[in-house]
PDB file of N, CA and C in Angstrom:
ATOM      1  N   UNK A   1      81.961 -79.672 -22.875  1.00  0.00           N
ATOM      2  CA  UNK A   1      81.901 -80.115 -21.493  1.00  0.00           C
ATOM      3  C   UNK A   1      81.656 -78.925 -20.585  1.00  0.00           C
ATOM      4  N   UNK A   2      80.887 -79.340 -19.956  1.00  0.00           N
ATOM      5  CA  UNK A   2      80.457 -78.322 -18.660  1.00  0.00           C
ATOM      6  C   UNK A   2      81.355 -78.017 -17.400  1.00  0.00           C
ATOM      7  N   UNK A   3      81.413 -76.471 -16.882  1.00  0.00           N
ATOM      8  CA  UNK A   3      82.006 -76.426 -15.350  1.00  0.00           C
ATOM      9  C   UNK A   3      81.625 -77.562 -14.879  1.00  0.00           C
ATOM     10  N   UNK A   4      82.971 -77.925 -13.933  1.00  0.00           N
ATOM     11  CA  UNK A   4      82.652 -78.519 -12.295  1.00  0.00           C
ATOM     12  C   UNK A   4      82.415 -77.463 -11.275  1.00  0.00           C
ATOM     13  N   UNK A   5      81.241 -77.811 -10.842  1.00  0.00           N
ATOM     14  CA  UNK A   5      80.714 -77.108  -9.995  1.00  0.00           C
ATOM     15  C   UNK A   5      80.498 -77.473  -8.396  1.00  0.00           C
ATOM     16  N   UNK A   6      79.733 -78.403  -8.087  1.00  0.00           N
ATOM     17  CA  UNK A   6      79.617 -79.092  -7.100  1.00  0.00           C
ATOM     18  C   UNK A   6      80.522 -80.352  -6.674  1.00  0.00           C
ATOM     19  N   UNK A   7      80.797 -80.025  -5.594  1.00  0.00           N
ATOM     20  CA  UNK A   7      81.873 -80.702  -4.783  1.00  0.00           C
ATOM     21  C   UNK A   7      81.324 -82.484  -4.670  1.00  0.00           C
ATOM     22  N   UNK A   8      79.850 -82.948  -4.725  1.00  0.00           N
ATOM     23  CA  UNK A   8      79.805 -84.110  -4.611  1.00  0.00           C
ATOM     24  C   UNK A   8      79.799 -84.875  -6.609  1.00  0.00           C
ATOM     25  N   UNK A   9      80.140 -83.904  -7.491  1.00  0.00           N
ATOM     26  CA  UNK A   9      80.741 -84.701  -8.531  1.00  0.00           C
ATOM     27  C   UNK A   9      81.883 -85.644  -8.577  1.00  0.00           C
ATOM     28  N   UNK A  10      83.126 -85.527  -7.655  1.00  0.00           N
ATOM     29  CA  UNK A  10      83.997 -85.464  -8.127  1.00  0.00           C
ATOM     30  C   UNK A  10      84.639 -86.428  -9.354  1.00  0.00           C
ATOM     31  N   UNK A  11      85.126 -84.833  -9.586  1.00  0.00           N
ATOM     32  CA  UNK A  11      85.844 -84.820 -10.619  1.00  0.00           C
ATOM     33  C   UNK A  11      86.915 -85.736 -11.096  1.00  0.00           C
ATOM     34  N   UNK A  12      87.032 -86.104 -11.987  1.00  0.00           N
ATOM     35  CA  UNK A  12      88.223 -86.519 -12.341  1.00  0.00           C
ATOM     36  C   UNK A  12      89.131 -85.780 -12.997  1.00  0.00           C
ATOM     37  N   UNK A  13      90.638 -85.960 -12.398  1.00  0.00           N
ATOM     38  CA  UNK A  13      91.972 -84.977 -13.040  1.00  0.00           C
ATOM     39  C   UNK A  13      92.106 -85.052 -14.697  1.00  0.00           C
ATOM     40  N   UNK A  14      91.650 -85.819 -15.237  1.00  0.00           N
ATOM     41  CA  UNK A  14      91.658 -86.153 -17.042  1.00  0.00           C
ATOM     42  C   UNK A  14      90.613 -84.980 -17.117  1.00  0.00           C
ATOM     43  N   UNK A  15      89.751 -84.613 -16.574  1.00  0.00           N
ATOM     44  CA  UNK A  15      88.187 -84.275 -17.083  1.00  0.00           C
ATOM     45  C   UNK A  15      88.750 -82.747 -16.094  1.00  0.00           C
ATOM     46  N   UNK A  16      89.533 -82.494 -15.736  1.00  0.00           N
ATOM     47  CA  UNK A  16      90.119 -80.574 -14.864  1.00  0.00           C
ATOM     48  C   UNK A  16      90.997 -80.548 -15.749  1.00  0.00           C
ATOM     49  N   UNK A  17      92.302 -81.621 -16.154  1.00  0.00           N
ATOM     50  CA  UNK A  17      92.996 -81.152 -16.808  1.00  0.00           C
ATOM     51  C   UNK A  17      92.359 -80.803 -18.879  1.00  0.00           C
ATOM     52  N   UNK A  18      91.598 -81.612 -18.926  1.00  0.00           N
ATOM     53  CA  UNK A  18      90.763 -81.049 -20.428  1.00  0.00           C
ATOM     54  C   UNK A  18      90.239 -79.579 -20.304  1.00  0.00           C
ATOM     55  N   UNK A  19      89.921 -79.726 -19.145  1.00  0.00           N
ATOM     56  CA  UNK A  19      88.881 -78.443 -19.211  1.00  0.00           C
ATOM     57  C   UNK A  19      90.024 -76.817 -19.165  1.00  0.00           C
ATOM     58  N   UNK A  20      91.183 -77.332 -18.627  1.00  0.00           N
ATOM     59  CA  UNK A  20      92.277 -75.816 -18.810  1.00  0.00           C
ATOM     60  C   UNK A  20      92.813 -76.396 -20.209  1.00  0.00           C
ATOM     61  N   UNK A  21      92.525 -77.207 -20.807  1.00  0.00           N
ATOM     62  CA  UNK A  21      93.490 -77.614 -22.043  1.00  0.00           C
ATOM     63  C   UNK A  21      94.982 -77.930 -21.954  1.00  0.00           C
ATOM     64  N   UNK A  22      95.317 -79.212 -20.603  1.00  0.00           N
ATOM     65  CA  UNK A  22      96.339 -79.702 -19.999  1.00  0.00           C
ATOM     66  C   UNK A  22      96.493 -80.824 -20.439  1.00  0.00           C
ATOM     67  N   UNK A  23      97.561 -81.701 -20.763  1.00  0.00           N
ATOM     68  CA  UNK A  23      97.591 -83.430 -20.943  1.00  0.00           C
ATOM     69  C   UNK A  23      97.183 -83.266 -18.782  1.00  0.00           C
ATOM     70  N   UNK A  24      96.805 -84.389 -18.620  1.00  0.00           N
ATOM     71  CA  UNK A  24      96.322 -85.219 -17.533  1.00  0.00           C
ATOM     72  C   UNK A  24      98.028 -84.849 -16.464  1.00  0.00           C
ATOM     73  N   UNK A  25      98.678 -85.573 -16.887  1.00  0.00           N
ATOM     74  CA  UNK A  25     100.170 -85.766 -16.213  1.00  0.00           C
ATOM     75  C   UNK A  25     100.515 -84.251 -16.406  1.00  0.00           C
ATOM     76  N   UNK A  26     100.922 -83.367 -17.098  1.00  0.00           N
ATOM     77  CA  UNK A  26     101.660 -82.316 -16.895  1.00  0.00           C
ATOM     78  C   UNK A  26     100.331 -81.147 -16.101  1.00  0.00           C
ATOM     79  N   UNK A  27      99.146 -81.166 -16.283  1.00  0.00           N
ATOM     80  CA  UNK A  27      97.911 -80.549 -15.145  1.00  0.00           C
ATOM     81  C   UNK A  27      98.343 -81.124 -13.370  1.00  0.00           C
ATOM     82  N   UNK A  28      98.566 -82.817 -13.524  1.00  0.00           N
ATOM     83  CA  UNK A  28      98.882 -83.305 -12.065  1.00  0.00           C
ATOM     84  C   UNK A  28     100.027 -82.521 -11.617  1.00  0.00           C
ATOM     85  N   UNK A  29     101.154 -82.528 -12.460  1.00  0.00           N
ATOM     86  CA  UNK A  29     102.659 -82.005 -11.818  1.00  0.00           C
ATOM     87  C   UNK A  29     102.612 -80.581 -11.497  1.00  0.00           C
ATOM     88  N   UNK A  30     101.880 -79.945 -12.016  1.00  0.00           N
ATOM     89  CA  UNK A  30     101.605 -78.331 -11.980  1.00  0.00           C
ATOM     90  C   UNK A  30     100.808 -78.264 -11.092  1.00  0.00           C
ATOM     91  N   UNK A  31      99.644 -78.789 -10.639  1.00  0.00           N
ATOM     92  CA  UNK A  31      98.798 -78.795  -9.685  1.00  0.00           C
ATOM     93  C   UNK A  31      99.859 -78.802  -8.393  1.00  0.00           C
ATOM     94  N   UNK A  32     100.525 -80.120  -8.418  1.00  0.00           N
ATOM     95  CA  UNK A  32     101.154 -80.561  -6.984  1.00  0.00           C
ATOM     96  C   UNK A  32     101.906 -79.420  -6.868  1.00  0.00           C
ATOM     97  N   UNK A  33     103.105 -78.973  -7.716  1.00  0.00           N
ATOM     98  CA  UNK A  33     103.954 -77.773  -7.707  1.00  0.00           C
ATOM     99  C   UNK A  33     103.421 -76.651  -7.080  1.00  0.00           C
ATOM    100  N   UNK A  34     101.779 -76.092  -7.169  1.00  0.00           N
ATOM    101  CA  UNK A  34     101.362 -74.714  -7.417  1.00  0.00           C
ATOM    102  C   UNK A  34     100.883 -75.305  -6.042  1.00  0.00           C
ATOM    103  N   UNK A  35      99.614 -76.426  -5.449  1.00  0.00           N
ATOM    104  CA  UNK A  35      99.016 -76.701  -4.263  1.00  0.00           C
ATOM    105  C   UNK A  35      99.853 -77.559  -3.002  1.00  0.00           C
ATOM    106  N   UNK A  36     100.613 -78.427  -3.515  1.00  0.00           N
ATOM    107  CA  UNK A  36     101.625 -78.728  -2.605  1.00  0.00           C
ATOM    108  C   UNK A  36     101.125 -80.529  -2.485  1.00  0.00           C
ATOM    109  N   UNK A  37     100.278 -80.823  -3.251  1.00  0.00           N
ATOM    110  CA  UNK A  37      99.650 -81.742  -3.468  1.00  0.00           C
ATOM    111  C   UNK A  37      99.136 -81.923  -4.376  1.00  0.00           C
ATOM    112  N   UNK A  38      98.528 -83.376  -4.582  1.00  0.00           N
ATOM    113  CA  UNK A  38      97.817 -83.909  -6.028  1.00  0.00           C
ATOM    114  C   UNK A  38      96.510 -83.279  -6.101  1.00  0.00           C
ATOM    115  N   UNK A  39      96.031 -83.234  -7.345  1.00  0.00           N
ATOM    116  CA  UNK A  39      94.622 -82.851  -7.489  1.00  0.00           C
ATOM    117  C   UNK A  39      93.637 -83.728  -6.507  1.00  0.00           C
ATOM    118  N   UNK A  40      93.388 -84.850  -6.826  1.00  0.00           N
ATOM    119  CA  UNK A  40      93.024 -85.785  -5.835  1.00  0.00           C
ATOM    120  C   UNK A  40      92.431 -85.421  -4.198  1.00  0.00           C
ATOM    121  N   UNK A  41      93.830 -85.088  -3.426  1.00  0.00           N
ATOM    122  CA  UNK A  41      94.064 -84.989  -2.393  1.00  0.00           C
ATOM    123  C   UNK A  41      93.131 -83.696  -1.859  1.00  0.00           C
ATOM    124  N   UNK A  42      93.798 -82.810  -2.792  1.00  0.00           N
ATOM    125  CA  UNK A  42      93.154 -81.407  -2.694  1.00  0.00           C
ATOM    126  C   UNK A  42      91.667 -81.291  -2.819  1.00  0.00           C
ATOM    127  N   UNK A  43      90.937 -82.343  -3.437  1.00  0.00           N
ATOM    128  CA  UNK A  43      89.660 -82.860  -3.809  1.00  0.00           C
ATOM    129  C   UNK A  43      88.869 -83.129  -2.317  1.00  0.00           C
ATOM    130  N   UNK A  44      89.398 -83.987  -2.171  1.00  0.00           N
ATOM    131  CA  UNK A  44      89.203 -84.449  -0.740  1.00  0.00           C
ATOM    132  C   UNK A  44      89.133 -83.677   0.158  1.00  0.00           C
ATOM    133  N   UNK A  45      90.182 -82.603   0.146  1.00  0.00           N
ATOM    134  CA  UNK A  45      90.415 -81.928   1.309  1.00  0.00           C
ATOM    135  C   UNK A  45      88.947 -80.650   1.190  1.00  0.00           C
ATOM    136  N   UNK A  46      88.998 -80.529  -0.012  1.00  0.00           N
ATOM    137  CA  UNK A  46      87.910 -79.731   0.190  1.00  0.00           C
ATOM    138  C   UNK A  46      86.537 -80.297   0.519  1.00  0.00           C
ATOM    139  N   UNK A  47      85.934 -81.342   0.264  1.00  0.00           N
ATOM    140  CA  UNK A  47      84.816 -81.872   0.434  1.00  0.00           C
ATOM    141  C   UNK A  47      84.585 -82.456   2.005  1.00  0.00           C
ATOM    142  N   UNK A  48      85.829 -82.649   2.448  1.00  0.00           N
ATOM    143  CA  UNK A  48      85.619 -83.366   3.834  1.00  0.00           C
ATOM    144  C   UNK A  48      85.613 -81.494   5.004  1.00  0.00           C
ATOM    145  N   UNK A  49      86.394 -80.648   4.265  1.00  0.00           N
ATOM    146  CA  UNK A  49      86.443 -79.577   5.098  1.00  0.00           C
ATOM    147  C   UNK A  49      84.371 -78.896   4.854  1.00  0.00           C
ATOM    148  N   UNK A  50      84.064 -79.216   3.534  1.00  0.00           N
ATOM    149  CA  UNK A  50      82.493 -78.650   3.375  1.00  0.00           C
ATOM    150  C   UNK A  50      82.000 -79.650   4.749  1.00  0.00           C
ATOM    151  N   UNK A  51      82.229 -80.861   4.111  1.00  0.00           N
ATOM    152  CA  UNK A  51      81.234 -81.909   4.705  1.00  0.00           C
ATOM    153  C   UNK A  51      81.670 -81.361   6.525  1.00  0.00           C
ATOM    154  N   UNK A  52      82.059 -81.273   7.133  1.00  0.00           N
ATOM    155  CA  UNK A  52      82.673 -80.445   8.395  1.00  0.00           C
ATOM    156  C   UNK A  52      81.517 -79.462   8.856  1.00  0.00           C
ATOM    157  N   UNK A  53      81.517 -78.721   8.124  1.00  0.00           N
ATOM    158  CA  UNK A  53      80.941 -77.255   8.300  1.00  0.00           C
ATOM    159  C   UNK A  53      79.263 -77.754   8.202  1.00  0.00           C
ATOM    160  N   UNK A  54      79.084 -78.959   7.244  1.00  0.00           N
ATOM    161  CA  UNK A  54      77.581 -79.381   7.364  1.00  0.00           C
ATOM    162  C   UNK A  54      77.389 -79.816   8.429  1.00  0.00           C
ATOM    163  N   UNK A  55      78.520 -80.384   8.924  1.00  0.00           N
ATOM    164  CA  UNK A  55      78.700 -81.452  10.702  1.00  0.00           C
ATOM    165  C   UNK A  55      77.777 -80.411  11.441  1.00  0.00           C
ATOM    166  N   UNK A  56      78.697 -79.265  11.883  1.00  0.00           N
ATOM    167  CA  UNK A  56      78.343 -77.746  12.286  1.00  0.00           C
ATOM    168  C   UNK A  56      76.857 -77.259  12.351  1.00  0.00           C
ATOM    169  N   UNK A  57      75.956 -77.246  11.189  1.00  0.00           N
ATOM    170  CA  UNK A  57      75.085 -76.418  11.063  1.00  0.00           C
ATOM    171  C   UNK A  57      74.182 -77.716  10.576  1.00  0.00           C
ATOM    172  N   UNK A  58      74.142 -78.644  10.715  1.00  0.00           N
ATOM    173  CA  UNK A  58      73.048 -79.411  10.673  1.00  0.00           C
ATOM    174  C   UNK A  58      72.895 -80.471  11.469  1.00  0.00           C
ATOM    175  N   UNK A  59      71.896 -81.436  11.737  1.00  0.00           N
ATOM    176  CA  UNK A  59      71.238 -82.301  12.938  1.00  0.00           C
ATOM    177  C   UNK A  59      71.211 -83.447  12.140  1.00  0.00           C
ATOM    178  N   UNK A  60      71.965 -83.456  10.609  1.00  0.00           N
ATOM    179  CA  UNK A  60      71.425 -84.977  10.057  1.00  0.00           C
ATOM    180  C   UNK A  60      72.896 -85.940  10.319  1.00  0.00           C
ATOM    181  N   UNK A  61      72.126 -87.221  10.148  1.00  0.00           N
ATOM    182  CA  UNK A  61      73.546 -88.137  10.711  1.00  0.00           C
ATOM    183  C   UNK A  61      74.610 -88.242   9.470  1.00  0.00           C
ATOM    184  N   UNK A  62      75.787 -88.553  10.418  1.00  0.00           N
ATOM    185  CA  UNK A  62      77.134 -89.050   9.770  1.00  0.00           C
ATOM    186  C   UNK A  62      76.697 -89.412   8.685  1.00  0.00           C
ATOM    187  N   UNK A  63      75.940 -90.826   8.422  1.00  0.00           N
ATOM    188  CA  UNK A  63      75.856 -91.710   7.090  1.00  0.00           C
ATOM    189  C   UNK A  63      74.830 -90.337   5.954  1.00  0.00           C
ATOM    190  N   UNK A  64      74.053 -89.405   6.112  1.00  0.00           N
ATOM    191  CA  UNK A  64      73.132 -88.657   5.792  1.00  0.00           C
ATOM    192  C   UNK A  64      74.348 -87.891   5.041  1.00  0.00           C
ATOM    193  N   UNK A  65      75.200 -87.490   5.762  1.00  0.00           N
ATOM    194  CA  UNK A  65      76.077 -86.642   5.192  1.00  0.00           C
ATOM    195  C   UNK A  65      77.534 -86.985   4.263  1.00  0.00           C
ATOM    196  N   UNK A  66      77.297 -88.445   4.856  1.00  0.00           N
ATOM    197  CA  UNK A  66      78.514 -89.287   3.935  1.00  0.00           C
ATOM    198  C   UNK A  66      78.217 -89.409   2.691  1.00  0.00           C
ATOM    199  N   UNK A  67      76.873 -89.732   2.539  1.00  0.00           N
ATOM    200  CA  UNK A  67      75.801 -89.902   1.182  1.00  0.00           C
ATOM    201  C   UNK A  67      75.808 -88.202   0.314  1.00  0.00           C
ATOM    202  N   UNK A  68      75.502 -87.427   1.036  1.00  0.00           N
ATOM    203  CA  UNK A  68      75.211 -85.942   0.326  1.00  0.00           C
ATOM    204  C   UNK A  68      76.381 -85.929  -0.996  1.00  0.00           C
ATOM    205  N   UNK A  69      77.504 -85.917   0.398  1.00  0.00           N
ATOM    206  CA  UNK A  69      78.663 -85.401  -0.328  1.00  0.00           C
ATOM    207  C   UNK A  69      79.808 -86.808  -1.321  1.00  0.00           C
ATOM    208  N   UNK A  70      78.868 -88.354  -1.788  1.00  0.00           N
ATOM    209  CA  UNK A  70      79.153 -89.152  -2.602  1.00  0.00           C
ATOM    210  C   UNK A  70      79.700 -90.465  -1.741  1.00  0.00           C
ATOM    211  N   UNK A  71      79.503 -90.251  -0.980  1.00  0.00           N
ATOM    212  CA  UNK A  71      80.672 -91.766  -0.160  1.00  0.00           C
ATOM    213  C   UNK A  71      79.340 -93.010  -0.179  1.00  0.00           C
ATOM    214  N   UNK A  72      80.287 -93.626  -0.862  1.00  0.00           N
ATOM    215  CA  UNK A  72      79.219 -95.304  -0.825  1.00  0.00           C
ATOM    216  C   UNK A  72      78.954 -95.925   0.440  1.00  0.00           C
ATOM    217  N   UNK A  73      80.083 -95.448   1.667  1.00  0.00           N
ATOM    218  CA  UNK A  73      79.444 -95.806   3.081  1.00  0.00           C
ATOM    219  C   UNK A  73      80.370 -94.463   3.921  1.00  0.00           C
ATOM    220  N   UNK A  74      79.379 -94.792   5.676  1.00  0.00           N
ATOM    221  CA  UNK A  74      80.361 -94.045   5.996  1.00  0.00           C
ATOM    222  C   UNK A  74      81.182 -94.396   6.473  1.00  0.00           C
ATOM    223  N   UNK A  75      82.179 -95.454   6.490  1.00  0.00           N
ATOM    224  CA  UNK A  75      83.116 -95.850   6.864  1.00  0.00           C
ATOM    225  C   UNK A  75      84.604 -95.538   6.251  1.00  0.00           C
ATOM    226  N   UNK A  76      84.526 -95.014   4.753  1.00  0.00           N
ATOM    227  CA  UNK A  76      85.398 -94.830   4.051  1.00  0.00           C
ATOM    228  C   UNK A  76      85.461 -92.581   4.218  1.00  0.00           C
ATOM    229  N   UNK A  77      84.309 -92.280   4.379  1.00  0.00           N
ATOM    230  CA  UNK A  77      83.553 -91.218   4.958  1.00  0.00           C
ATOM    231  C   UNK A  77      84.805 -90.405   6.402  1.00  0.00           C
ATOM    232  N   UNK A  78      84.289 -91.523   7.171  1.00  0.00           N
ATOM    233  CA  UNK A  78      84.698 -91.184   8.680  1.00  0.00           C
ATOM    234  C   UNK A  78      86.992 -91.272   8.619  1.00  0.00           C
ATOM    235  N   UNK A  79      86.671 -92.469   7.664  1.00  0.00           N
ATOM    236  CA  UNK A  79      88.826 -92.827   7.270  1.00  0.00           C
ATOM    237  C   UNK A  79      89.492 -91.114   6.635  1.00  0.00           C
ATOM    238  N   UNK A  80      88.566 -90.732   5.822  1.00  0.00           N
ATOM    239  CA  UNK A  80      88.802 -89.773   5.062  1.00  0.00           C
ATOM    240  C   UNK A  80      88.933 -88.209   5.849  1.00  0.00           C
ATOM    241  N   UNK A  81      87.492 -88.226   6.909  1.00  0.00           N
ATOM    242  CA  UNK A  81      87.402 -87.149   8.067  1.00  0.00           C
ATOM    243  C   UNK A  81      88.214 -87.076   8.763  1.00  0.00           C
ATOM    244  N   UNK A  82      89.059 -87.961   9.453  1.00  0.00           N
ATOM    245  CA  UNK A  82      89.607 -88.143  10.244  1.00  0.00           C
ATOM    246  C   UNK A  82      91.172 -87.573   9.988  1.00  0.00           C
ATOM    247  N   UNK A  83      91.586 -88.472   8.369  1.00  0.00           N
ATOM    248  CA  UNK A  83      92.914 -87.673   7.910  1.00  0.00           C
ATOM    249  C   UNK A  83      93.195 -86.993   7.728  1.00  0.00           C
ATOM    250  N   UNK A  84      92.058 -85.905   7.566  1.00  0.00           N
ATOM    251  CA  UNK A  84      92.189 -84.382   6.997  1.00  0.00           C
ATOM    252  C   UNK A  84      91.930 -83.748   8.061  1.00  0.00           C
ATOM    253  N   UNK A  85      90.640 -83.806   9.083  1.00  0.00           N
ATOM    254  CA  UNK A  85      90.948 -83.173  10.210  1.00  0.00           C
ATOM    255  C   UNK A  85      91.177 -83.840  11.644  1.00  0.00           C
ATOM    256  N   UNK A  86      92.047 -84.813  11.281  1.00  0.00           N
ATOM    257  CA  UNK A  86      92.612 -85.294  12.530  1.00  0.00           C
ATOM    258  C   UNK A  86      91.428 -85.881  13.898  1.00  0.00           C
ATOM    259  N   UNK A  87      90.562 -85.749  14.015  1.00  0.00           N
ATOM    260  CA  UNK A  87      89.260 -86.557  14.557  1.00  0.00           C
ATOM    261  C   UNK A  87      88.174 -87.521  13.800  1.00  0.00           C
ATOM    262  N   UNK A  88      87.958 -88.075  14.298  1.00  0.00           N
ATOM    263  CA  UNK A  88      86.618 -88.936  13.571  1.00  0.00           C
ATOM    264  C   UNK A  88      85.381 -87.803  13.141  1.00  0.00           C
ATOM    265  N   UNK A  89      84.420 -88.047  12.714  1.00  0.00           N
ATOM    266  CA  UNK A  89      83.065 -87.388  12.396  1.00  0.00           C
ATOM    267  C   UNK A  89      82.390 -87.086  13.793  1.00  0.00           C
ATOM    268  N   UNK A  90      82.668 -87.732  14.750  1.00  0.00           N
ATOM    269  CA  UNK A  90      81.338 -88.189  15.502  1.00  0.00           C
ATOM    270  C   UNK A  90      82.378 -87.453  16.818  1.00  0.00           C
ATOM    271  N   UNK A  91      83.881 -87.353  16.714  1.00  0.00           N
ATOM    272  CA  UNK A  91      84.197 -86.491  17.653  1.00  0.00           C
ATOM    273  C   UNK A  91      83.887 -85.027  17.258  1.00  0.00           C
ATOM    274  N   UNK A  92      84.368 -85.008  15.993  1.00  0.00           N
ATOM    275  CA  UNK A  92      83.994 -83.638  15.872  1.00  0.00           C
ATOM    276  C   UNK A  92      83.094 -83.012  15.920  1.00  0.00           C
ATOM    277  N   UNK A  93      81.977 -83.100  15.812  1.00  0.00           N
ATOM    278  CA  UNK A  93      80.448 -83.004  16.125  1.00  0.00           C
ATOM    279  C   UNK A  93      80.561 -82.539  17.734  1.00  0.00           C
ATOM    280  N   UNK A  94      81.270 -83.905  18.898  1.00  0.00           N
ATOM    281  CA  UNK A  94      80.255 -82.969  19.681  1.00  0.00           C
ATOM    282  C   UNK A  94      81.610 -82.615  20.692  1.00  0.00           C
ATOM    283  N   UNK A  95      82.722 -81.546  19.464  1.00  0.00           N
ATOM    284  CA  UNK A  95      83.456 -80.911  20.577  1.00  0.00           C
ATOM    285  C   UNK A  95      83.346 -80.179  20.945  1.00  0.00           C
TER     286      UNK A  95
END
């Protein structure tokens, strides 16, 4: 099995924890222990903080960028933006 590399794979915790040679459950509990959170979460947090910075430096729309980075719409997209950095997509853009 190959690195995870790119942030719009995501990964699954069975398929991070194989890859350090972890059972699934004792990779999750060590993860949360060491990050302060689930693998999951931490997943998220990084892709919505990229997807952010694309907000930033590019002119393409919300749904353009919901798509890049894997979201089947942007509605689940914008739920996700919002929890992690506390605004919608479309505020953050033009603060």
């Amino acid at each position: 099995m190959g690195g995870w590399k790119e942030l719009t794979e995501r990964p699954r915790v069975a398929d991070l924890a194989q890859m350090v040679g972890l059972s699934p459950d004792y990779f999750t509990r060590t993860f949360r222990r060491t990050y302060g959170m689930p693998p999951r979460e931490w997943i998220i947090r990084q892709i919505i903080q990229h997807a952010a910075a694309h907000l930033d430096r590019t002119g393409k729309s919300i749904a353009q960028i919901a798509a890049f980075y894997g979201y089947p719409d942007s509605f689940l997209f914008s739920q996700q933006f919002k929890s992690v950095m506390g605004v919608p997509p479309q505020v953050y853009r033009v603060r």
